[in-house]
N, C-alpha and C. Protein backbone atom coordinates (compact mmCIF):
# COMPACT_ATOMS: atom_id res chain seq x y z
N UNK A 1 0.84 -1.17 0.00
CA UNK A 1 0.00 0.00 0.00
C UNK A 1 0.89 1.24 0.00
N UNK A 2 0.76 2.08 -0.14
CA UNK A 2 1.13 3.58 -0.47
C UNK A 2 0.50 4.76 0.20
N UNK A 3 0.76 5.52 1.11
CA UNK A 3 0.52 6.75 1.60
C UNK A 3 0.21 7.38 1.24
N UNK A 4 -0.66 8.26 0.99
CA UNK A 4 -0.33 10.00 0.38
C UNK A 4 -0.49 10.91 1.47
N UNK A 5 0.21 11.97 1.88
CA UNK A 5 0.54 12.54 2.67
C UNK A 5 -0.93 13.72 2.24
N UNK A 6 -1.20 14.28 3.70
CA UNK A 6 -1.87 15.29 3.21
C UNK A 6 -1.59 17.02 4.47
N UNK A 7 -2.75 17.55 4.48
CA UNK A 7 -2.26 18.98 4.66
C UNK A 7 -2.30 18.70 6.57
N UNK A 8 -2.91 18.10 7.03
CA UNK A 8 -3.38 17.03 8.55
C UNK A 8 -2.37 16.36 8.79
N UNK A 9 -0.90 16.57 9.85
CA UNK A 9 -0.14 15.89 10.20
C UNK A 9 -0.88 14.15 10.60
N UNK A 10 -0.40 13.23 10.07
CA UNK A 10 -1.12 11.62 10.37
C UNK A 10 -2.20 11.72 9.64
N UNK A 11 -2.90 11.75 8.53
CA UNK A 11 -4.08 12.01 8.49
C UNK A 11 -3.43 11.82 6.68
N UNK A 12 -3.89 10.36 6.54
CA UNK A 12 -3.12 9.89 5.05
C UNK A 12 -4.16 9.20 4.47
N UNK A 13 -4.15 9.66 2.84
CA UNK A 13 -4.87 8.57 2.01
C UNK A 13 -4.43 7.48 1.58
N UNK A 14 -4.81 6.45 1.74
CA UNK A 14 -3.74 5.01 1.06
C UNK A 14 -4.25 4.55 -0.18
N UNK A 15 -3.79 4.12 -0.94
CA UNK A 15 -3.79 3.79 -2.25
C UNK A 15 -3.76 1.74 -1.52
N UNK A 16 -4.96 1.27 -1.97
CA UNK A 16 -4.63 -0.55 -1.69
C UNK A 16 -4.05 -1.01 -3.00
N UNK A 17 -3.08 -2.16 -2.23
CA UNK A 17 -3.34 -3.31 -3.66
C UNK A 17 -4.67 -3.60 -4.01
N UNK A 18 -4.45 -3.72 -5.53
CA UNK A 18 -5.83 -3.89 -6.08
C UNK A 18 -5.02 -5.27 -7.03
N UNK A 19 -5.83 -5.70 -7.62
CA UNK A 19 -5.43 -7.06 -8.64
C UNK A 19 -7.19 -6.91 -9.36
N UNK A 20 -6.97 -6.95 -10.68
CA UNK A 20 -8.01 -7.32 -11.47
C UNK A 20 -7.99 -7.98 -12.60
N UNK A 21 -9.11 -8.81 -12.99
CA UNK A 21 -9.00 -10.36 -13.95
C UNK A 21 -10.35 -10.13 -14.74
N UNK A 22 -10.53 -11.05 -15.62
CA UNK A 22 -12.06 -10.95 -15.53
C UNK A 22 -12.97 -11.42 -14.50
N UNK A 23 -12.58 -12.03 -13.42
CA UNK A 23 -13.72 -12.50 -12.55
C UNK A 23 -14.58 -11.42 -11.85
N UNK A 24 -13.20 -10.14 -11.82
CA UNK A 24 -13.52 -8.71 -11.01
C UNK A 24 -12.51 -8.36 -10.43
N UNK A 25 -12.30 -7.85 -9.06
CA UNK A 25 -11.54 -6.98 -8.28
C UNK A 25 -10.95 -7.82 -7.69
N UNK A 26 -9.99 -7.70 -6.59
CA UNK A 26 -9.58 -8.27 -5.47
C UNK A 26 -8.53 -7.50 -4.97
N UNK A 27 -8.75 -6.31 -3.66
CA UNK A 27 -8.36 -5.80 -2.54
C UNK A 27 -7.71 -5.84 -1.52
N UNK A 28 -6.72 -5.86 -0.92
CA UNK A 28 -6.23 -5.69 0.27
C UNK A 28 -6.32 -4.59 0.87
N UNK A 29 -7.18 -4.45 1.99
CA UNK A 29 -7.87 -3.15 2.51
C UNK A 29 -7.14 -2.90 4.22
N UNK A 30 -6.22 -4.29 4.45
CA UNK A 30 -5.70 -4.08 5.57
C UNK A 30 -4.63 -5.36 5.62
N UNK A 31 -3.39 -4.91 6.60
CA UNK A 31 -2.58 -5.76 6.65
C UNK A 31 -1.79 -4.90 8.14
N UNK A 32 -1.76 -5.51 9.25
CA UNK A 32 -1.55 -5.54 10.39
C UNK A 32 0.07 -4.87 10.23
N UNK A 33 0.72 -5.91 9.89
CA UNK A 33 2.60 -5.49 9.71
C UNK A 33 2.93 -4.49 9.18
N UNK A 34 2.10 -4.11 7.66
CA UNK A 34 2.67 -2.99 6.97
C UNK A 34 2.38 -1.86 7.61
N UNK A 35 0.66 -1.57 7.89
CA UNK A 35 0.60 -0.24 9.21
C UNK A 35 1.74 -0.25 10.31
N UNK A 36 1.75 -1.01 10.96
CA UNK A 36 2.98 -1.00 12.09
C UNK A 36 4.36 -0.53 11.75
N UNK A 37 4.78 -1.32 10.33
CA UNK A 37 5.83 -0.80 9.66
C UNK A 37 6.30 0.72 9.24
N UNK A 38 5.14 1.40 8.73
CA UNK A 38 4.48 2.79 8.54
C UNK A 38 4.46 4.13 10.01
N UNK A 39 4.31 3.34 10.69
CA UNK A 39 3.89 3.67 11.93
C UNK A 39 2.42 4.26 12.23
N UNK A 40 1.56 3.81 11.57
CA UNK A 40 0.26 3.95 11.83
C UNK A 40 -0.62 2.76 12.93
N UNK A 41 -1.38 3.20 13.84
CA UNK A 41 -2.14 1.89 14.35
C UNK A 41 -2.61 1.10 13.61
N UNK A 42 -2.21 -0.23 14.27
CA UNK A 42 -2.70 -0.82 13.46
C UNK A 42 -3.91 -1.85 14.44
N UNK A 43 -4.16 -1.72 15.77
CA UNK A 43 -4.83 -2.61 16.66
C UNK A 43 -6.58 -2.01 16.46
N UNK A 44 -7.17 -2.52 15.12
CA UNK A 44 -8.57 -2.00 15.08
C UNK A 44 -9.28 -2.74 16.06
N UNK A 45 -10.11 -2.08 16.89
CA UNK A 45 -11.02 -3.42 17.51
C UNK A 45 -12.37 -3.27 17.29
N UNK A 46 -12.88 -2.63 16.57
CA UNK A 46 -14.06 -2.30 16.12
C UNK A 46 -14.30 -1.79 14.55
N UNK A 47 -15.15 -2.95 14.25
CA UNK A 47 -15.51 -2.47 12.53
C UNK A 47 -16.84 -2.25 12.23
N UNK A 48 -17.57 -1.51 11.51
CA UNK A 48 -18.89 -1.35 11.13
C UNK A 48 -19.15 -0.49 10.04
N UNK A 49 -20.43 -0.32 9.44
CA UNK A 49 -20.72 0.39 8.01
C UNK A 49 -21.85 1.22 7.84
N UNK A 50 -22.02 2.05 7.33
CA UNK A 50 -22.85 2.67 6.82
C UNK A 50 -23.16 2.33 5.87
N UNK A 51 -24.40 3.00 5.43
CA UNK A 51 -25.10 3.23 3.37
C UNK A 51 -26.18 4.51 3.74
N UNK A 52 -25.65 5.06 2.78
CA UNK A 52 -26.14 6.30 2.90
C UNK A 52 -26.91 7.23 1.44
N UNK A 53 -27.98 7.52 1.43
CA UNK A 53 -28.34 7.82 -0.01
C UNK A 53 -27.79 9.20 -0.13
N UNK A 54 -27.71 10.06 -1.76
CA UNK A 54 -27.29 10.68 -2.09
C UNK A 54 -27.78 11.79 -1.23
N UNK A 55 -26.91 12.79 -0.93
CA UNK A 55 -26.87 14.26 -0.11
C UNK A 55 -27.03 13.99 1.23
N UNK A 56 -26.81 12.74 1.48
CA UNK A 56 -27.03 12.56 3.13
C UNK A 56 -25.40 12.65 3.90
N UNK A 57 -25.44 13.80 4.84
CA UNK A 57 -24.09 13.81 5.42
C UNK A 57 -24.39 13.49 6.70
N UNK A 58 -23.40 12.90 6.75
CA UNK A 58 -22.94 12.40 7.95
C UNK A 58 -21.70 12.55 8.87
N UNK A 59 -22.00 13.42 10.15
CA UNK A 59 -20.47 14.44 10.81
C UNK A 59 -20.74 15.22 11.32
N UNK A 60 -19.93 16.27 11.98
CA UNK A 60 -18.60 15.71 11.95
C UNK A 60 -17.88 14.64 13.00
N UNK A 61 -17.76 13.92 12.98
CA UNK A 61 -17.97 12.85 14.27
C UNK A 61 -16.11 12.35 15.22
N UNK A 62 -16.65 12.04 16.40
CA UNK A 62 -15.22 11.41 17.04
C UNK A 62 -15.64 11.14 18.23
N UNK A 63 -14.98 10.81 18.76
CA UNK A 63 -14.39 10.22 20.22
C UNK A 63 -14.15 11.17 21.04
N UNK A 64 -14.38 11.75 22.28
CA UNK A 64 -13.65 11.92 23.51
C UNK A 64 -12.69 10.85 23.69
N UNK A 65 -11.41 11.55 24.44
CA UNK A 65 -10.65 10.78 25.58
C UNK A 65 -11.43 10.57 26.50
N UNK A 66 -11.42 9.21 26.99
CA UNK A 66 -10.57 8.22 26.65
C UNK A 66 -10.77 7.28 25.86
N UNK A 67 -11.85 7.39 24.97
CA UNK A 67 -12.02 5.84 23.71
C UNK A 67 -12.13 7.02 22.47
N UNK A 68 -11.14 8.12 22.33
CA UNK A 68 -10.80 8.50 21.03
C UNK A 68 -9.99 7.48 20.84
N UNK A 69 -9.57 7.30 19.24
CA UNK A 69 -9.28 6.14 18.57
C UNK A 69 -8.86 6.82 16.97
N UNK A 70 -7.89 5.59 16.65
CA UNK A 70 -7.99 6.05 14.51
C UNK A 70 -8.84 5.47 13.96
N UNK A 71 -9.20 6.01 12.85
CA UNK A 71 -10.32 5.10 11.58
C UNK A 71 -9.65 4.82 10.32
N UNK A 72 -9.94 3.91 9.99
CA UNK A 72 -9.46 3.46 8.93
C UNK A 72 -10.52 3.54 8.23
N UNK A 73 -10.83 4.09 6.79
CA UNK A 73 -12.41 4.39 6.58
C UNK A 73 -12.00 3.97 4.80
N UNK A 74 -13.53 3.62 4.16
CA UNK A 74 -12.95 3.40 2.51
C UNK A 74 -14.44 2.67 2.20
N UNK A 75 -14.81 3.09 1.04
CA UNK A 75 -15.86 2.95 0.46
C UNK A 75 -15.93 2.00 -0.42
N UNK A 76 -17.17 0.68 -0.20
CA UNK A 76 -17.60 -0.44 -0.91
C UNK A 76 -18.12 0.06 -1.78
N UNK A 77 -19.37 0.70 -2.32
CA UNK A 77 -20.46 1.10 -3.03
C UNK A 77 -20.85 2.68 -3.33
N UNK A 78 -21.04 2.82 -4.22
CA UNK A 78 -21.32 4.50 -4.56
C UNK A 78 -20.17 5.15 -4.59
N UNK A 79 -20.25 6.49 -4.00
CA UNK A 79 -19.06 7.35 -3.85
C UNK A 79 -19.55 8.64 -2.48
N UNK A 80 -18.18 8.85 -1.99
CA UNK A 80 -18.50 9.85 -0.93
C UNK A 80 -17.88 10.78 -1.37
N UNK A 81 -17.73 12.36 -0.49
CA UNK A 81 -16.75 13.19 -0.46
C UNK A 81 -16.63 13.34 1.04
N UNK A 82 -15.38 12.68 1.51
CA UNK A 82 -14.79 12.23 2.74
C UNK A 82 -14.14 13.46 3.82
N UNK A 83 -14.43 14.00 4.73
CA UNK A 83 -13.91 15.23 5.41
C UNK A 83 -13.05 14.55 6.57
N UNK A 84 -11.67 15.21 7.29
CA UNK A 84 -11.23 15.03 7.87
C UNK A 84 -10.99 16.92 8.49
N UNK A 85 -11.16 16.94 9.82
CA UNK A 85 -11.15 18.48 10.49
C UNK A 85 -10.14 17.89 11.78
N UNK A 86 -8.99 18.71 11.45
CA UNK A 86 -8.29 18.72 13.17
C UNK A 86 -8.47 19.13 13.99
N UNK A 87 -8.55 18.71 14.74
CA UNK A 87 -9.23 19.30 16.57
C UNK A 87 -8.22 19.05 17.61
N UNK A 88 -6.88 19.19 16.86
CA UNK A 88 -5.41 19.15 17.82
C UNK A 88 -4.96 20.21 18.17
N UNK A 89 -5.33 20.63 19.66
CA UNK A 89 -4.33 21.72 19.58
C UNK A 89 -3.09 21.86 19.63
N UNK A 90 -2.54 22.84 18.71
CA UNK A 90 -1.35 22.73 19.02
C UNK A 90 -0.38 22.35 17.41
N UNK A 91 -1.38 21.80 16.67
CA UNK A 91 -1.54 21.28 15.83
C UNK A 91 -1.01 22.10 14.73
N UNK A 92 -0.09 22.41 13.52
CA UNK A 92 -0.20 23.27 12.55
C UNK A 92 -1.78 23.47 11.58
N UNK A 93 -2.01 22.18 11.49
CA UNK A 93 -3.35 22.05 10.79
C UNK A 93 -4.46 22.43 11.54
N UNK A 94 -4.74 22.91 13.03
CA UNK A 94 -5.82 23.14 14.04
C UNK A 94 -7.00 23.61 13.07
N UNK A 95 -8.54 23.05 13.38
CA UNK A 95 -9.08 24.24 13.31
C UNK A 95 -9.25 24.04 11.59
N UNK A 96 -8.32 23.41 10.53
CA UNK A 96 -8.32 23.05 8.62
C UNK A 96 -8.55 21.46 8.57
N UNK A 97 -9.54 21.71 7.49
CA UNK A 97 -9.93 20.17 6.56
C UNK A 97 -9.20 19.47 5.70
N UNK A 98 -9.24 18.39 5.04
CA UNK A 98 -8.90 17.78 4.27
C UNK A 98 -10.27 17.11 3.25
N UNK A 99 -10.40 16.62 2.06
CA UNK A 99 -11.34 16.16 1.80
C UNK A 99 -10.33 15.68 0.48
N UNK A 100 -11.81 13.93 0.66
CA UNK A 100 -11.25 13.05 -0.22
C UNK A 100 -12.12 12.71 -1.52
N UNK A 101 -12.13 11.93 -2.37
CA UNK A 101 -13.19 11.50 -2.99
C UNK A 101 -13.10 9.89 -2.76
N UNK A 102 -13.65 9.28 -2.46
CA UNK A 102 -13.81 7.69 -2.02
C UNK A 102 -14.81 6.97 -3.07
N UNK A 103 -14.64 6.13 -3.49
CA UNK A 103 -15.65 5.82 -4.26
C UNK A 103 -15.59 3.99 -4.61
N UNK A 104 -16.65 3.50 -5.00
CA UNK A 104 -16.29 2.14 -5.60
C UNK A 104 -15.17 1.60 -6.43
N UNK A 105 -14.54 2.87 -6.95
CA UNK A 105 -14.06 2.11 -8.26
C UNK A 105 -12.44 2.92 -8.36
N UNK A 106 -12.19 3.25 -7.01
CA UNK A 106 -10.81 3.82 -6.65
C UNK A 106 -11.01 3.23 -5.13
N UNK A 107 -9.54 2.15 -5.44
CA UNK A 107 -9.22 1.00 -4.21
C UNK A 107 -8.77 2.35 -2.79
N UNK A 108 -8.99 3.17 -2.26
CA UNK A 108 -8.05 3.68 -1.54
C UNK A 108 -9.06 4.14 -0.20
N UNK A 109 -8.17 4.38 0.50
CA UNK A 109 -8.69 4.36 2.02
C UNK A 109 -8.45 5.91 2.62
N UNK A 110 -8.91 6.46 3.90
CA UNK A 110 -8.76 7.46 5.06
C UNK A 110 -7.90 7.02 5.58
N UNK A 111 -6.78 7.34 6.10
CA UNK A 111 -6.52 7.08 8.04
C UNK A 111 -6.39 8.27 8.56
N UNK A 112 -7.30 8.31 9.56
CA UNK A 112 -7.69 9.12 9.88
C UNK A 112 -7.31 9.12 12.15
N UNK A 113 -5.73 9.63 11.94
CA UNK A 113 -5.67 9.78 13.48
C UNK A 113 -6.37 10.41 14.54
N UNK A 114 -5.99 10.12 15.89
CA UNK A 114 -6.41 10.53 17.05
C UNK A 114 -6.72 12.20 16.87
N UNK A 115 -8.41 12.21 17.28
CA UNK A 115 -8.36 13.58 17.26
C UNK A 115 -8.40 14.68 16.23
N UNK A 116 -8.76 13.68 15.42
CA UNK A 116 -9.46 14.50 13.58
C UNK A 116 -10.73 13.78 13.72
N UNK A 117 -11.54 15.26 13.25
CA UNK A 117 -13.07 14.54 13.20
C UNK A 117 -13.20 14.04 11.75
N UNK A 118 -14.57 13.56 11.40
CA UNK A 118 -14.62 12.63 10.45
C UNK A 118 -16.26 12.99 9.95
N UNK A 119 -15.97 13.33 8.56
CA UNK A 119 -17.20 13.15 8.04
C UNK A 119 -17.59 13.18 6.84
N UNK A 120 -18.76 12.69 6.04
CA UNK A 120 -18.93 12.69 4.61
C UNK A 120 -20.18 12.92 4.68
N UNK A 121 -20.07 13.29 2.95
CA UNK A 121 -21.31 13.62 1.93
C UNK A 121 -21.33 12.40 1.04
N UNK A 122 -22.68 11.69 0.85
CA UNK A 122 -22.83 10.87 -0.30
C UNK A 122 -22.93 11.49 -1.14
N UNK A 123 -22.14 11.04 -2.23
CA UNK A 123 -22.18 11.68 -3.82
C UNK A 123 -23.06 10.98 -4.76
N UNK A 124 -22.67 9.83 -4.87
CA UNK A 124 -23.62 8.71 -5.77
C UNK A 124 -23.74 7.24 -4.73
N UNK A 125 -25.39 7.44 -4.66
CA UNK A 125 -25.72 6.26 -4.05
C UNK A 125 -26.40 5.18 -4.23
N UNK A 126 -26.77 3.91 -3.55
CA UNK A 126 -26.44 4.49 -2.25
C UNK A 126 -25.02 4.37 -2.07
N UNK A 127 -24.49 4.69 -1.26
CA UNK A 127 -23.20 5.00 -0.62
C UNK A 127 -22.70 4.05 0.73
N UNK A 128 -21.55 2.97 0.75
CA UNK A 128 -21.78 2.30 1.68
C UNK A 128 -20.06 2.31 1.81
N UNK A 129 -20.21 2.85 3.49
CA UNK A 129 -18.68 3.20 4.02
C UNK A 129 -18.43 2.27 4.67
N UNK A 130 -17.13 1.83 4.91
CA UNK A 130 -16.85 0.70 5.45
C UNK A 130 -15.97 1.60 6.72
N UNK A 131 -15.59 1.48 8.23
CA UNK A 131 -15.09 1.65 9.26
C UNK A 131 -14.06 1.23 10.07
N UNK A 132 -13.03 0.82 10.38
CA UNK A 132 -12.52 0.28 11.35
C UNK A 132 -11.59 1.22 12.03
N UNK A 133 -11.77 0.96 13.41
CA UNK A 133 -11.52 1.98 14.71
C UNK A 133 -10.72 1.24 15.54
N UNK A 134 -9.50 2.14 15.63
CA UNK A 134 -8.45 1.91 17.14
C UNK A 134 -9.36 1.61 18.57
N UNK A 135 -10.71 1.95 18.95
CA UNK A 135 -11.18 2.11 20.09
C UNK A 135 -12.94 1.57 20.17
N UNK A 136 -13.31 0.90 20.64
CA UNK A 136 -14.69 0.32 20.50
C UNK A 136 -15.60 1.91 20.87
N UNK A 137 -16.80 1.82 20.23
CA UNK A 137 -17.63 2.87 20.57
C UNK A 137 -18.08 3.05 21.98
N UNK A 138 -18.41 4.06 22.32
CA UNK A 138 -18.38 4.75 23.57
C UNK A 138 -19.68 5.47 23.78
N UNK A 139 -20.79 5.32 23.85
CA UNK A 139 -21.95 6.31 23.62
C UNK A 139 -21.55 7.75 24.73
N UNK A 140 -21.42 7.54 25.91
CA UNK A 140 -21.06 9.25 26.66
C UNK A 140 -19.85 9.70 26.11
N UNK A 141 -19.36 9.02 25.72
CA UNK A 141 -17.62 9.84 24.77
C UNK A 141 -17.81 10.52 23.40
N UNK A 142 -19.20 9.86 22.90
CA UNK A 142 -19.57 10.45 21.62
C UNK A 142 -19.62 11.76 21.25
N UNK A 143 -19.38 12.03 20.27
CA UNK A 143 -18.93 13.86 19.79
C UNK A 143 -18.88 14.07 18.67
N UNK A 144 -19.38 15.32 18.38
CA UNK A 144 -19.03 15.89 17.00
C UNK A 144 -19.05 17.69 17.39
N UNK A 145 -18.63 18.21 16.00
CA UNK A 145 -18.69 19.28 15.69
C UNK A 145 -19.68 19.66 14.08
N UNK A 146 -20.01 20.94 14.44
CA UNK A 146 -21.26 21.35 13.61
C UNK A 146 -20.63 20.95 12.18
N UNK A 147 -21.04 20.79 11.20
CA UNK A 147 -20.34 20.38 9.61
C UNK A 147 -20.45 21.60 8.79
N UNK A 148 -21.18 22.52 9.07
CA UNK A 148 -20.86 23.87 8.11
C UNK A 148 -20.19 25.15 9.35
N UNK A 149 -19.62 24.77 10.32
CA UNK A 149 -18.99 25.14 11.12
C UNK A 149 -17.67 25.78 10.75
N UNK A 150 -16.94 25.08 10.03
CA UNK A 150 -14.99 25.71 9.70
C UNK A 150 -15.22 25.70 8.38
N UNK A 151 -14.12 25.74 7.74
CA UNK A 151 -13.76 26.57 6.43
C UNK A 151 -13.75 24.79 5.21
N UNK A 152 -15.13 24.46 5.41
CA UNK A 152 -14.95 23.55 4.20
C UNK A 152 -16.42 23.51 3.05
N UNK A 153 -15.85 24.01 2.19
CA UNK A 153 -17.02 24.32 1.03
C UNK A 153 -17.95 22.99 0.56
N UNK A 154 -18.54 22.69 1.28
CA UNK A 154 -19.57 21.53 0.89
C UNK A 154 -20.35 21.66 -0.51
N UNK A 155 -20.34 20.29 -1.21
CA UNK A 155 -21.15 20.73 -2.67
C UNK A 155 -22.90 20.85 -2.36
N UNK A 156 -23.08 20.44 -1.49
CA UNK A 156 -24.43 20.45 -0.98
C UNK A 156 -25.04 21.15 0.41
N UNK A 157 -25.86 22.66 0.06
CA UNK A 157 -25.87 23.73 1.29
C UNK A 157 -27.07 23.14 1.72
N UNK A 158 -27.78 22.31 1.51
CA UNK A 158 -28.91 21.66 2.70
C UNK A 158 -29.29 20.05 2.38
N UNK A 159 -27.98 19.59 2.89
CA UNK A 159 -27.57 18.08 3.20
C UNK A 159 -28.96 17.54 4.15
N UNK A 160 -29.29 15.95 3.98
CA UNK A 160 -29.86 15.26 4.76
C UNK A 160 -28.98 15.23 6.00
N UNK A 161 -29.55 15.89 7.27
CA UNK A 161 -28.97 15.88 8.01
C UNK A 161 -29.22 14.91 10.16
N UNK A 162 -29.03 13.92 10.31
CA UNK A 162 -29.48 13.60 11.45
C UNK A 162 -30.00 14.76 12.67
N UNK A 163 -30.82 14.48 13.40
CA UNK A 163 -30.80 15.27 14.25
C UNK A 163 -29.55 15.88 15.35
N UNK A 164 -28.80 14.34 15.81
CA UNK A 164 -27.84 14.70 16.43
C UNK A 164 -26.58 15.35 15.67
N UNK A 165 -26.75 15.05 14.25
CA UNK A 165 -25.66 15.93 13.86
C UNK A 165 -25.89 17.64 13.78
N UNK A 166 -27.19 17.53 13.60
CA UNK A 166 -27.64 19.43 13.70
C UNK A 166 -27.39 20.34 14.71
N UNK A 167 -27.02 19.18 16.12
CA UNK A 167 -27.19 19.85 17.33
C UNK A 167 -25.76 20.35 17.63
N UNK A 168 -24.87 19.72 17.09
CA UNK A 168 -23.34 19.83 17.70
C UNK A 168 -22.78 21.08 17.94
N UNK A 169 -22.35 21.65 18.63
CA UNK A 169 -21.43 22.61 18.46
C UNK A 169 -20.88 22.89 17.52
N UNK A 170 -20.43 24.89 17.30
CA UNK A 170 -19.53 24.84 16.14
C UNK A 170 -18.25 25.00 16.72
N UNK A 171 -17.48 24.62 15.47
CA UNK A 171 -15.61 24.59 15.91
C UNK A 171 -15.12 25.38 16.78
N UNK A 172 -16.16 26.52 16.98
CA UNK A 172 -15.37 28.01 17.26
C UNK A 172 -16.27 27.77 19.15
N UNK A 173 -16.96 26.84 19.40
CA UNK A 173 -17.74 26.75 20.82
C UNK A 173 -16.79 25.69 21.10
N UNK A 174 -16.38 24.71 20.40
CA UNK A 174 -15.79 23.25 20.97
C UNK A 174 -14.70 23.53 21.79
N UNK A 175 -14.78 23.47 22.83
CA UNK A 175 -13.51 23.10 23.89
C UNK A 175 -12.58 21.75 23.59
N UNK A 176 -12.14 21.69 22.46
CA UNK A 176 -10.60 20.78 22.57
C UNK A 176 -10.11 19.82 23.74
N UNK A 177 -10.58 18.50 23.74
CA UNK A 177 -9.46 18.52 24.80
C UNK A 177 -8.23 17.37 24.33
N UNK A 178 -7.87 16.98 22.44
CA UNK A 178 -7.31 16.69 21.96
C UNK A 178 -5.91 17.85 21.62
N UNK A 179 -4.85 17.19 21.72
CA UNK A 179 -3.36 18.19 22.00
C UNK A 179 -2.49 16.82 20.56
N UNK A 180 -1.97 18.20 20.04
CA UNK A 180 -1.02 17.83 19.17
C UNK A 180 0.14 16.67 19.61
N UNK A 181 0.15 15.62 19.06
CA UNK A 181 2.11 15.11 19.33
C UNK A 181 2.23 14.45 18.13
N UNK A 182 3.83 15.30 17.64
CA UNK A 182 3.83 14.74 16.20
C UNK A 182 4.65 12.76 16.32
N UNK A 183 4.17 11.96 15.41
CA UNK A 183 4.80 11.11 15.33
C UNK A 183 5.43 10.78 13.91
N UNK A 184 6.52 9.76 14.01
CA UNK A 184 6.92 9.59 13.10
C UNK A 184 6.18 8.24 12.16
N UNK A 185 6.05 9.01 11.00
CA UNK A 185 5.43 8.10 10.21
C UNK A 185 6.59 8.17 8.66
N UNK A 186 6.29 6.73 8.11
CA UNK A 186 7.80 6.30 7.22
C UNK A 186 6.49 6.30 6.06
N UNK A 187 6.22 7.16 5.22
CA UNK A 187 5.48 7.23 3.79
C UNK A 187 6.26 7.02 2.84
């Protein structure tokens, strides 16, 4: 697999092996040694999915300490446009997004470290995200921040939106209690 570095210290798109025949595809979407090798977590203990129809967003979402955690995130079906927001203080990136395009038919993944929130727009659906998390879910640790809150130009100004995602705080109310530490990662 392959890194791509982005503007979010830790906060990388991966490119998977892919192999294709006529039967179809075949993926490697995870491999324990090479993250470790990388220096990314690699101890997921929790996996789960979404599907989501077109204009439905979903975010900006994370963890409190102590069951904040990384995601490893990458799309089976449809296509998303994938947000990552740092909430490190301390952070060069504090406070700035990243955004991906994820889709069926480009093998590549999020990782998405400790303390970047997380969120998408379905583009073409339905839309079905696949998950895996450093930290099992936590319902009182649960959190987000508002999604038209910081500086990221959404293609869609009145997204399907959950209730609990409407309610969140914006970036500029959120009390932080995620702190920058840079690590070394080998891309």
């Amino acid at each position: 697999m392959k890194l791509l570095t982005t503007e979010i210290p830790g906060c990388f798109e991966i490119e998977f092996v892919a192999r294709r025949d006529a039967r179809g595809r075949f993926v490697k979407s995870f491999q324990a040694t090479a993250f470790r090798e990388l220096g990314l977590e690699a101890a997921f203990t929790e996996s789960f999915y979404s599907t989501s129809a077109v204009d439905v967003l979903r975010g900006m979402h994370f963890q409190l300490p102590p069951a904040d955690g990384a995601k490893l995130v990458y799309c089976l079906q449809g296509a998303v446009l994938d947000v990552a927001l740092d909430l490190r203080v301390g952070s060069p990136a504090y406070g700035k997004s990243v955004q991906f395009h994820l889709s069926e038919d480009r093998p590549t993944a999020v990782y998405i470290p400790r303390g970047v929130a997380h969120g998408f727009l379905a583009t073409k659906g339905p839309a079905t995200l696949v998950y895996n998390t450093s930290s099992e879910y936590a319902a009182a640790l649960d959190a987000g921040v508002l999604w038209n809150s910081f500086s990221m130009n959404w293609p869609e100004a009145a997204p399907l939106l959950s209730e609990r995602d409407q309610g969140f705080p914006s970036l500029a109310e959120f009390n932080s209690p995620f702190r920058f530490a840079p690590t070394e990662v080998h891309a």
